[in-house]
Protein backbone atom coordinates (compact mmCIF):
# COMPACT_ATOMS: atom_id res chain seq x y z
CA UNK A 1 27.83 -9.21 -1.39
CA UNK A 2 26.00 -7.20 1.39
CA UNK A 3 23.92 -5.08 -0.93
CA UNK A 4 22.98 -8.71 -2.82
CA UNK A 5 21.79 -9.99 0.66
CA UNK A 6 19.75 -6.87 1.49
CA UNK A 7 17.70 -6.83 -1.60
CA UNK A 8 16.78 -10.72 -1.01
CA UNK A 9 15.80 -9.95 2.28
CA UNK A 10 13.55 -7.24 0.97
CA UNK A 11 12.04 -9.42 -2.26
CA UNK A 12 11.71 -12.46 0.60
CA UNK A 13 8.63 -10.27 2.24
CA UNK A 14 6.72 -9.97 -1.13
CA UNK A 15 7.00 -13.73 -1.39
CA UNK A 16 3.53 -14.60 -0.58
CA UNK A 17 1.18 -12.61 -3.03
CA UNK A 18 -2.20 -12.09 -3.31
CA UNK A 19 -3.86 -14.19 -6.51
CA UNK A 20 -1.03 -15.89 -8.29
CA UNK A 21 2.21 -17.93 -5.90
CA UNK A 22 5.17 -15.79 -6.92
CA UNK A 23 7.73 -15.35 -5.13
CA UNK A 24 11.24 -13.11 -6.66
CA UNK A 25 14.39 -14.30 -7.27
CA UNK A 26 17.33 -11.62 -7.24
CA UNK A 27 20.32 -13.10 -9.44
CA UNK A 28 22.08 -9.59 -9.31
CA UNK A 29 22.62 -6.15 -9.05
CA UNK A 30 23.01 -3.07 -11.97
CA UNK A 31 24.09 0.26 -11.45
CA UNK A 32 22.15 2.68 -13.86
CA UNK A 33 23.28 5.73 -14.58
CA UNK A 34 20.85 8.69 -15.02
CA UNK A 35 22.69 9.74 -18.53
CA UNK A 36 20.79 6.50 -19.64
CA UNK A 37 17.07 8.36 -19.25
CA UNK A 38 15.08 10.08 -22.02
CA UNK A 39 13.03 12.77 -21.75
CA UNK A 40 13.68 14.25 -18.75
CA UNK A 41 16.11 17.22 -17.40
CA UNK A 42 19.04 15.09 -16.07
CA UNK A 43 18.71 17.41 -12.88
CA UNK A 44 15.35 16.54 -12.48
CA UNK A 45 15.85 12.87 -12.79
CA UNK A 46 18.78 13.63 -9.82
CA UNK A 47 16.49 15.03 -7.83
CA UNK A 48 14.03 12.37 -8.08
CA UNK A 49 16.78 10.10 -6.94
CA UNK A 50 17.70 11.74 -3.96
CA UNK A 51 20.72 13.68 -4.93
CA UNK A 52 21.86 10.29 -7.36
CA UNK A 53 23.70 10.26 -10.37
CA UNK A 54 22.78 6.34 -10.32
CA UNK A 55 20.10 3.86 -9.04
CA UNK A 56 21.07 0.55 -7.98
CA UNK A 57 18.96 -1.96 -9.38
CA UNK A 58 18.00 -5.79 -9.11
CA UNK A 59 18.15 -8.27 -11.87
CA UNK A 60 15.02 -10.58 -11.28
CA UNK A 61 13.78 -13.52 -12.40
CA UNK A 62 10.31 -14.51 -11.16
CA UNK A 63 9.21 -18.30 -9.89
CA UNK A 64 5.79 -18.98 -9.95
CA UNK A 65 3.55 -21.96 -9.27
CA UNK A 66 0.19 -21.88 -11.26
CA UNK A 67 -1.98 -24.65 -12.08
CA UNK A 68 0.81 -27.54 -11.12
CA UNK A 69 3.81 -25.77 -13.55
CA UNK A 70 6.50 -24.75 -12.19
CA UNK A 71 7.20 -21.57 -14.46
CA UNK A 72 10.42 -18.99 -14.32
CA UNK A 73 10.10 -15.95 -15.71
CA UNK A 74 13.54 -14.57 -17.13
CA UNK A 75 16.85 -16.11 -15.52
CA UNK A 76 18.98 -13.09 -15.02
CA UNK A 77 22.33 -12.39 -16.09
CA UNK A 78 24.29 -15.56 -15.14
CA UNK A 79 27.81 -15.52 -14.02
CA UNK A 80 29.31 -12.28 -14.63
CA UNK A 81 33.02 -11.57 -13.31
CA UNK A 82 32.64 -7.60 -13.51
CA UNK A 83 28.72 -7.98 -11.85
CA UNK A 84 27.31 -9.46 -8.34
CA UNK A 85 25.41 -12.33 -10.42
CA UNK A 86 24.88 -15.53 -11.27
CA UNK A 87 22.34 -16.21 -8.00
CA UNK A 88 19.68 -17.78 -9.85
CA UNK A 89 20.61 -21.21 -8.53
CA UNK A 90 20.93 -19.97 -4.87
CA UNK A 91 17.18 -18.58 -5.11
CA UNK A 92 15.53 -21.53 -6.77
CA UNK A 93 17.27 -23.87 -4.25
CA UNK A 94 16.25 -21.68 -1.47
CA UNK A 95 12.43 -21.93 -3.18
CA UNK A 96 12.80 -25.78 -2.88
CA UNK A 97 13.03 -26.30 -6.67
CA UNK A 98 15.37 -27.85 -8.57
CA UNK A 99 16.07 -26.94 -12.32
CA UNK A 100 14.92 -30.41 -13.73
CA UNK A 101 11.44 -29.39 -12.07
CA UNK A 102 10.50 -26.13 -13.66
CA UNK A 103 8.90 -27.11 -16.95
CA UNK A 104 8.03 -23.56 -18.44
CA UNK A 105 10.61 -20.60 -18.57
CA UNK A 106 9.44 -17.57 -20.05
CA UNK A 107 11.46 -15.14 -21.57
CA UNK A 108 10.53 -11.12 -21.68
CA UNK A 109 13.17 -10.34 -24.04
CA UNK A 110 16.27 -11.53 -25.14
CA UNK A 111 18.80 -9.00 -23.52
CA UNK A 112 21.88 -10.52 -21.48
CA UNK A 113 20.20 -9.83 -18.13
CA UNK A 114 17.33 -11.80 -18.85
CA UNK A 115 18.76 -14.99 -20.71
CA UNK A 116 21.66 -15.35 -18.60
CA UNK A 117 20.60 -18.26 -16.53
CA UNK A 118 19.56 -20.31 -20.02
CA UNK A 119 22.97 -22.49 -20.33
CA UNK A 120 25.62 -23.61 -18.48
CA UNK A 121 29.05 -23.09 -18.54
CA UNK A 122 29.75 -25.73 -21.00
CA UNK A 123 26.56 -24.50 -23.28
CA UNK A 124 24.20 -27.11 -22.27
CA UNK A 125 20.88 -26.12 -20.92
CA UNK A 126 20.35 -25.54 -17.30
CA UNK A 127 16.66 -26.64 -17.58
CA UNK A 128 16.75 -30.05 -19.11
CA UNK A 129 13.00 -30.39 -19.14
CA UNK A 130 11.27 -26.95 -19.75
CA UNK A 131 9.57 -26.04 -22.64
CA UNK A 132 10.97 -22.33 -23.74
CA UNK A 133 8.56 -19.57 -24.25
CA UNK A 134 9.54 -16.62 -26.41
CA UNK A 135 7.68 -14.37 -28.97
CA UNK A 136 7.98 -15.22 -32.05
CA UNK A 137 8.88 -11.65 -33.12
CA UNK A 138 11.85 -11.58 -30.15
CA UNK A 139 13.02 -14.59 -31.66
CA UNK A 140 13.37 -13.48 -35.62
CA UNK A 141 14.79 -10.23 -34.23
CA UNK A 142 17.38 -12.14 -32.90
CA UNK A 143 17.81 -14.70 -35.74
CA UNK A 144 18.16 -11.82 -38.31
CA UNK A 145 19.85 -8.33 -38.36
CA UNK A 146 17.20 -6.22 -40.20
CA UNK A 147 16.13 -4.57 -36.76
CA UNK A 148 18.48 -5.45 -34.75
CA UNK A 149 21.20 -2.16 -33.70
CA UNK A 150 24.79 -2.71 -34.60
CA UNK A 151 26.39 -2.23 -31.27
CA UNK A 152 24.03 -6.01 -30.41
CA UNK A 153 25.03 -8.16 -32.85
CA UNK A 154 28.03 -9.61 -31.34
CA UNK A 155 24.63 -10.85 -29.22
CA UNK A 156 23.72 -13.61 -32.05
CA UNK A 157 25.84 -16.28 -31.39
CA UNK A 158 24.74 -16.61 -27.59
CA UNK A 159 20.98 -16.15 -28.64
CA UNK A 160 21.25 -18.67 -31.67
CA UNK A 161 23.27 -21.12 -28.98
CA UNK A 162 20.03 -20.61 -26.72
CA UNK A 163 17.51 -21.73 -29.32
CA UNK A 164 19.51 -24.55 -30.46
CA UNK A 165 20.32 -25.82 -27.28
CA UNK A 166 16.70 -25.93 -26.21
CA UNK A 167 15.53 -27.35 -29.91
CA UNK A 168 12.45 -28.98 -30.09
CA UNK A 169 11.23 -27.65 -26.82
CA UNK A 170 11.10 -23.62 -27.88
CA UNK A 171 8.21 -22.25 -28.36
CA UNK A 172 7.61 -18.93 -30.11
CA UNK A 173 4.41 -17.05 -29.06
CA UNK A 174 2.28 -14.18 -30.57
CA UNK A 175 0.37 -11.88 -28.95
CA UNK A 176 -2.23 -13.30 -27.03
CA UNK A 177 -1.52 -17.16 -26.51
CA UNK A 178 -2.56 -18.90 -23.77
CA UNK A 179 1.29 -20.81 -22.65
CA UNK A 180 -0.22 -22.50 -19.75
CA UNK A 181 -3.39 -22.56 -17.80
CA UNK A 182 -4.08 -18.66 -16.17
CA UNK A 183 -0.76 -17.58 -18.22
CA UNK A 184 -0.89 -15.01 -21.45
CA UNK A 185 1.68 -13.90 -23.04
CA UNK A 186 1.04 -9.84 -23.88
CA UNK A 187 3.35 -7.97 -26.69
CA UNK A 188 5.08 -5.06 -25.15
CA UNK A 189 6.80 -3.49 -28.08
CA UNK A 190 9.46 -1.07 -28.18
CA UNK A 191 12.07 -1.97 -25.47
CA UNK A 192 12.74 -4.98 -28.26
CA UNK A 193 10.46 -5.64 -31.14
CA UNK A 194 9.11 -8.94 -29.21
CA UNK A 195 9.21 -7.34 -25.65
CA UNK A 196 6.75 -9.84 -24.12
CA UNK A 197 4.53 -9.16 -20.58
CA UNK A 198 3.18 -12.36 -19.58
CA UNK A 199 -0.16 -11.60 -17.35
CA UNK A 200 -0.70 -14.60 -14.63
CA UNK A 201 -4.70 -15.25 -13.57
CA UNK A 202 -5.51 -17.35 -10.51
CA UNK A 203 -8.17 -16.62 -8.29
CA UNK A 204 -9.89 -13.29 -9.89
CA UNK A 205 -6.71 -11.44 -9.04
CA UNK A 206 -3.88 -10.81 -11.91
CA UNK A 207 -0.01 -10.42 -11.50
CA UNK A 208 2.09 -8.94 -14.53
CA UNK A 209 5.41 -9.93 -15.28
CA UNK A 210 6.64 -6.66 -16.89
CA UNK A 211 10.16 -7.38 -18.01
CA UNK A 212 11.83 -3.94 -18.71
CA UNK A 213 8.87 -1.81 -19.03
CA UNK A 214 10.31 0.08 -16.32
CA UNK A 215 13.90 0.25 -15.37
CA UNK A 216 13.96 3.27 -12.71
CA UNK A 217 11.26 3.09 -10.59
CA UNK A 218 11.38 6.14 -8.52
CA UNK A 219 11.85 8.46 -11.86
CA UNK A 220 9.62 6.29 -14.52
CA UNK A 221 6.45 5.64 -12.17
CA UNK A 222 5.86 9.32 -11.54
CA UNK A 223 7.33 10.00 -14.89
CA UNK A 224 6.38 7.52 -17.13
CA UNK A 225 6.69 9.31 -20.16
CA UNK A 226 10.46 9.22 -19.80
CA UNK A 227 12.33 6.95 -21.57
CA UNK A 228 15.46 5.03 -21.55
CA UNK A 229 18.48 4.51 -24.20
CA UNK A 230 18.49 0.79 -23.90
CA UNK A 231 14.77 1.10 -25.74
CA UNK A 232 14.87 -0.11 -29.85
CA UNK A 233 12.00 1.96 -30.10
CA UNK A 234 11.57 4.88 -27.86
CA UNK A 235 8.42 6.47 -28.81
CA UNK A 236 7.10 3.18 -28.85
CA UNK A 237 8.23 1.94 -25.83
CA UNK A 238 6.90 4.66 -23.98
CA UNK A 239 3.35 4.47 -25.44
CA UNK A 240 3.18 0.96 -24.61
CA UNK A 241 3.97 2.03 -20.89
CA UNK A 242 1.35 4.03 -20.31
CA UNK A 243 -1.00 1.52 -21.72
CA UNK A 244 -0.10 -1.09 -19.73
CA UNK A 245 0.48 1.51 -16.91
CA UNK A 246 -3.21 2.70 -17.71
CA UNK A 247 -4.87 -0.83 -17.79
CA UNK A 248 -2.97 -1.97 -14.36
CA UNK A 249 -4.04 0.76 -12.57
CA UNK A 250 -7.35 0.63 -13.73
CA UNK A 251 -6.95 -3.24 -12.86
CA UNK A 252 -5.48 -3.22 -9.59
CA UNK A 253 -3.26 -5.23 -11.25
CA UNK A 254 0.31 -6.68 -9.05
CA UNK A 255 3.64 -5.71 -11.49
CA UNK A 256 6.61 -7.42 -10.91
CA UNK A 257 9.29 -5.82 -13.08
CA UNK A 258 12.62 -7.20 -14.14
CA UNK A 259 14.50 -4.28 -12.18
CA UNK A 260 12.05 -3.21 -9.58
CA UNK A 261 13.12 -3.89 -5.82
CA UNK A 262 9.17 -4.89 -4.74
CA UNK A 263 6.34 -5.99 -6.30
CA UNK A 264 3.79 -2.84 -6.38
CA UNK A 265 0.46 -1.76 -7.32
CA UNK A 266 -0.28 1.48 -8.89
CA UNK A 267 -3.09 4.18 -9.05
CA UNK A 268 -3.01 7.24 -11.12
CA UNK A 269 -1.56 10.20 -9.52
CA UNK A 270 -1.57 13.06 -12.29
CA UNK A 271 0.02 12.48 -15.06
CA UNK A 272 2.16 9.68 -13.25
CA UNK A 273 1.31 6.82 -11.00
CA UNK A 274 1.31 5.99 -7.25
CA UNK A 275 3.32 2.68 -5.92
CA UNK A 276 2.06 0.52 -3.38
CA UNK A 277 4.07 -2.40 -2.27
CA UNK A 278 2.76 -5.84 -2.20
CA UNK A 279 3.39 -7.55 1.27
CA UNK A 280 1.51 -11.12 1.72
CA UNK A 281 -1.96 -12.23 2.02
């Protein structure tokens, strides 16, 4: 539990960002393994670690107020006996928010550490009163096999359960759409087919929620040419990080990734990119 503690005391000090009121919620911890990267010399990709075989990461979800909604992005991995998860609830109660008052949850993707959170153990939903945001491209990927690998679809079940458990109140987005005042949802294809980055406006300054368009910070920032086996599409998925790379830098731009321990800005350094955390005001 220590390491679980550490990281929400770390998130806790990026809680009070410039421009749009986000503050991270940690439901968990993933150990990566550099075997998992693409494009890049797996001693190189040590090195960049420190002398690591592995990065431990965070699993976040992301709670932010905007124009009177109470809005989640992603909602981690839920319970999981072989993980340190399932500390959604903890951080929204420590945020002063129940479940029955978010009323927009926003989904980057439809992998298990992002949809987690959706349903509770007896397969109702844990957010009786949110509308549910995903793209519409995420969801037929998910509601068909034609792109889907193999190896995921013993994955359909629990994503069908999610839609039909949240019915009338999904909504499926395209690139583009406004889902709340200030809020856009951007395709970011090749991680999934419907990969989603929703870009938050409020007071001339933007924060991205960036789902998995970076999973090792320390290799993928410098390196962001390098890839990573979970991507569908890894050609694509790496072209559409360094566009969104590009226009965030260019931007100034706050990112707030799904498995990033701090929420950064980034300038172009090279052929790679610069981090600067995000403290408060």
């Amino acid at each position: 539990m220590r390491p679980f503690l550490l990281l929400v005391t770390a998130m806790t000090l990026t809680a009070q960002t410039p421009g749009p009121n986000v503050r991270p919620l940690v439901d968990g911890t993933l150990s990566l393994e550099t075997s998992l990267l693409r494009g890049i010399a797996p001693a190189e990709a040590v090195r960049m670690l420190g002398g690591r075989t592995a990065a431990t990461t965070p699993v976040n979800a992301f709670l932010v107020r905007q124009a009177g909604k109470v809005i989640l992005v992603d909602t981690g991995m839920g319970k999981d006996p072989e993980e340190d998860s399932g500390h959604l609830a903890e951080g929204l109660a420590a945020a002063g928010v129940t479940p029955a008052q978010v009323d927009l949850v926003l989904i980057t993707h439809f992998h298990f550490d992002h949809v987690g959170g959706l349903l509770l153990p007896g397969g109702a939903r844990a957010f009786p009163r949110a509308k549910l945001c995903v793209s519409r491209v995420e969801h037929d990927l998910w509601t068909t096999r034609d792109r889907l690998p193999e190896r995921l679809w013993e994955r359909i079940p629990k994503v069908r359960a999610i839609f039909e458990a949240y019915g009338s109140d999904l909504v499926l987005t395209r690139d583009g759409d406004a889902v709340a005042e200030g809020v856009t949802a951007l395709a970011a294809p090749g991680h999934t087919a419907g990969h989603t980055v929703y870009a938050f406006r409020s007071n001339g300054r933007d924060l991205w929620c960036i789902g998995d368009l970076i999973h090792f910070g320390e290799v993928q920032f410098a390196r962001p040419a390098t890839g990573i086996s979970f991507d569908l599409e890894g050609d694509l998925a790496v072209r559409t990080r360094l566009d969104f790379f590009r226009r965030a830098a260019a931007g100034n731009v706050v990112l707030a990734g799904a498995h990033l321990p701090h929420l950064v800005r980034i300038v172009q350094d090279g052929d790679g990119y610069r981090t600067t955390r995000v403290e408060g005001p």
